[in-house]
Protein backbone atom coordinates (compact mmCIF):
# COMPACT_ATOMS: atom_id res chain seq x y z
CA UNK A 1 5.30 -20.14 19.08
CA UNK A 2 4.99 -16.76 17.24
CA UNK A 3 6.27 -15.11 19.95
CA UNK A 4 9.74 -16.13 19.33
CA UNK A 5 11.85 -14.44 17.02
CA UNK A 6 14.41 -16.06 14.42
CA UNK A 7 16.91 -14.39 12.62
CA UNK A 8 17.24 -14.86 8.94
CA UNK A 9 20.20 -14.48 7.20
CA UNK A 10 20.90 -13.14 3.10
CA UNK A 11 22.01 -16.22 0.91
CA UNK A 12 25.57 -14.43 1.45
CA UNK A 13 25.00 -14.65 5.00
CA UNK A 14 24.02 -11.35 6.22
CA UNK A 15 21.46 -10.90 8.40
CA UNK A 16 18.09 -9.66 6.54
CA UNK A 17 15.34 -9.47 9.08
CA UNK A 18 13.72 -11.36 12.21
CA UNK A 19 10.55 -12.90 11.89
CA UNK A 20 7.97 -15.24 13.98
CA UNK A 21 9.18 -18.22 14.62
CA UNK A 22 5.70 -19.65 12.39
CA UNK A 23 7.38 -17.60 9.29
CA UNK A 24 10.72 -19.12 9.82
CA UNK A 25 9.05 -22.77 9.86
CA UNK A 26 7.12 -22.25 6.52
CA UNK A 27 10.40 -21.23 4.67
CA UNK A 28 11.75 -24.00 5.66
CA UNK A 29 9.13 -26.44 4.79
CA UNK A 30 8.84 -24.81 1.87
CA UNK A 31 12.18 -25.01 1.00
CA UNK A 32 13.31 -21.90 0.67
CA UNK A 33 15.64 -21.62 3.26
CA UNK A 34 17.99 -23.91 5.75
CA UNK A 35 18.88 -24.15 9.26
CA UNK A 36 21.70 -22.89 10.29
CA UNK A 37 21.25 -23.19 14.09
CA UNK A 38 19.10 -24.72 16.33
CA UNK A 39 17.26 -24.33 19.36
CA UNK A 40 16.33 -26.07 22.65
CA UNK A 41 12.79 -25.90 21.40
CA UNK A 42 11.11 -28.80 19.48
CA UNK A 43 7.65 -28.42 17.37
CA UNK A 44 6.01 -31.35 17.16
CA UNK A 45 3.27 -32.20 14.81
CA UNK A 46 1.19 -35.50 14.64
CA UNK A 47 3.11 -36.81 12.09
CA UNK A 48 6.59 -35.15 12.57
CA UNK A 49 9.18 -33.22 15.32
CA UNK A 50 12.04 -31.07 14.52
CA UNK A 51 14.10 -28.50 16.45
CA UNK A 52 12.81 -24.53 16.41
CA UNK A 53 15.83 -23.09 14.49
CA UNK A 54 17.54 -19.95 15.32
CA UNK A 55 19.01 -18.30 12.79
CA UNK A 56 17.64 -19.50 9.13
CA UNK A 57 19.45 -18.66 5.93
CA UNK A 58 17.19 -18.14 2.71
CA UNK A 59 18.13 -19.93 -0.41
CA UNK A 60 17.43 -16.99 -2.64
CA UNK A 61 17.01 -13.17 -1.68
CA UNK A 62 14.93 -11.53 -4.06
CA UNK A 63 15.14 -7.46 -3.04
CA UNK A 64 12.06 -5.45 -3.52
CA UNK A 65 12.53 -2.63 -5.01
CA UNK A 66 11.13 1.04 -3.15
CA UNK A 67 8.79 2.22 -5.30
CA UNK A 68 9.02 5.78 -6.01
CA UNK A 69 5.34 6.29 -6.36
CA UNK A 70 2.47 7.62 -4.49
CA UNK A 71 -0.41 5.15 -3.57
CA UNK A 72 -3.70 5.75 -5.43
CA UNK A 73 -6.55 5.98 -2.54
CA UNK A 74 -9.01 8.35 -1.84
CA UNK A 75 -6.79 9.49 1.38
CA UNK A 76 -4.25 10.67 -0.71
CA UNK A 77 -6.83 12.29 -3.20
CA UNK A 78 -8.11 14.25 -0.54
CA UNK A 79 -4.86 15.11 0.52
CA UNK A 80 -3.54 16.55 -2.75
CA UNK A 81 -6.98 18.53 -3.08
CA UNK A 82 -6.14 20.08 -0.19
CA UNK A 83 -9.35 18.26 1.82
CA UNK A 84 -11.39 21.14 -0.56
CA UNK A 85 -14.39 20.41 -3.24
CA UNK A 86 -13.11 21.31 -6.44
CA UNK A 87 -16.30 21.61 -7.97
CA UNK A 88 -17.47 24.68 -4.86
CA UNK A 89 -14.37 25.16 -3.15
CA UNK A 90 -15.93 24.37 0.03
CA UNK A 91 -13.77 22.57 3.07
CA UNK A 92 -14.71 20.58 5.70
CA UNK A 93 -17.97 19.40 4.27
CA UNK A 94 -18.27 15.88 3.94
CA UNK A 95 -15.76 14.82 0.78
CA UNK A 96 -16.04 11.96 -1.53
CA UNK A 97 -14.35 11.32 -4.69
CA UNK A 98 -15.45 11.99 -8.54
CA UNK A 99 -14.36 11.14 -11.80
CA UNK A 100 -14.23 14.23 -13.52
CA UNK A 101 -15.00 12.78 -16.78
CA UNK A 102 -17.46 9.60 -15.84
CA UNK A 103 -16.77 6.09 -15.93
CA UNK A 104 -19.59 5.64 -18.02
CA UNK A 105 -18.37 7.76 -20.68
CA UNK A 106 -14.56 5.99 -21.12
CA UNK A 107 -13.16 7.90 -18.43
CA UNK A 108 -10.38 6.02 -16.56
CA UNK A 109 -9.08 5.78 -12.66
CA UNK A 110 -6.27 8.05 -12.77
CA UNK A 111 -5.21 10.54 -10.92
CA UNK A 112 -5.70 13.44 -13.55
CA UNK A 113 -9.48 12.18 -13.64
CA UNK A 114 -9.92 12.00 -9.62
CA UNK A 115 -11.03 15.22 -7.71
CA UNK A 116 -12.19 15.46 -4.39
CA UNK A 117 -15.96 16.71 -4.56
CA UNK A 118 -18.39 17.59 -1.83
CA UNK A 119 -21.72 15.28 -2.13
CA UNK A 120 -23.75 18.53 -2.65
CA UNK A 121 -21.62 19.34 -5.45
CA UNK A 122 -21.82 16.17 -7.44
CA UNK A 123 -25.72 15.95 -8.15
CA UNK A 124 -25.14 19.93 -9.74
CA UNK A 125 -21.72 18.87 -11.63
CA UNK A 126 -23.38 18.04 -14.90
CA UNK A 127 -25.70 20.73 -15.33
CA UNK A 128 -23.56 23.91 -13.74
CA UNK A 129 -19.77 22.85 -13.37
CA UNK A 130 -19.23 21.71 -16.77
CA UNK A 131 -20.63 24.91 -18.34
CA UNK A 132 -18.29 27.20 -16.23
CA UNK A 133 -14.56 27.61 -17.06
CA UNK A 134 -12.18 26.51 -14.59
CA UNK A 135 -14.18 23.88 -12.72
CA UNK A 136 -12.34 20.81 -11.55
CA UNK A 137 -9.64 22.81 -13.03
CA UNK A 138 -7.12 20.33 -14.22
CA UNK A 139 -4.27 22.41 -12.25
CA UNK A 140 -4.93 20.50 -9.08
CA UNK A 141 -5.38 17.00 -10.94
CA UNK A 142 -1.56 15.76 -10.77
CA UNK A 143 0.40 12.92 -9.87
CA UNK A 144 1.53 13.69 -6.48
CA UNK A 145 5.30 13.59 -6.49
CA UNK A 146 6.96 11.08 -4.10
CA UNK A 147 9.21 13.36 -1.99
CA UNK A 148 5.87 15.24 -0.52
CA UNK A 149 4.56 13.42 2.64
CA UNK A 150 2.04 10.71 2.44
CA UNK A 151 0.38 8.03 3.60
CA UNK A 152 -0.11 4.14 2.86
């Protein structure tokens, strides 16, 4: 069954997308869309039998909006680091993420509190890094903007 495709249509009648045919069944159980044309194919439950439709048409389109942001993960951290500590400026070493100011001490998720940090680095952060000007400098802590290339 889920390898056939049905076309929904926009409440206007436009089309909007194809999905499995198990999608296209649960709208309209659901009520959220109608049939607008069958098929030679039946499902048949226990209880009850109806054609496979076609083409559906939903009820109500709600459009998503694109949002114009860049995911918070710890891919994309690494990416806008550059895939370099920013406590030793060291690359290719196995990276994690840090809060720059700790959790424990009211600092948030965000990305100006998110640096990419080797492990070696992170046990010496508290005693060395935060001593030394510049380290972690907040010059590499921004939001990335959504026209550079990213992923998820």
């Amino acid at each position: 069954m889920d390898e056939v495709a049905v076309l929904v249509l926009k409440p206007y009648l436009r089309a909007a997308a194809f999905h499995h045919a198990r999608r296209a069944i649960t709208l309209l159980l659901a009520g959220k869309a109608e049939s607008v044309e069958g098929s030679p194919r039946v499902i048949r439950s226990p209880s009850r039998a109806f054609p496979l439709p076609a083409v559906i048409r939903l009820a109500v389109y709600i459009r998503k909006p694109f949002l114009d942001r860049v995911a918070f993960n710890k891919k994309n951290i690494l990416r806008r680091d550059g895939y370099t500590c920013q406590y030793c400026n060291r690359r290719g070493e196995r990276l994690t993420v840090d809060h720059v100011l700790p959790r424990s001490r009211g600092g948030d998720t965000t990305w100006t509190n998110v640096v990419a940090a080797a492990c070696a680095a992170i046990s010496r952060k508290a005693t060395d890094c935060r001593k030394r000007p510049g380290c972690g400098s907040s010059a590499s802590r921004s939001i990335p903007s959504s026209s550079s290339p990213r992923t998820c």
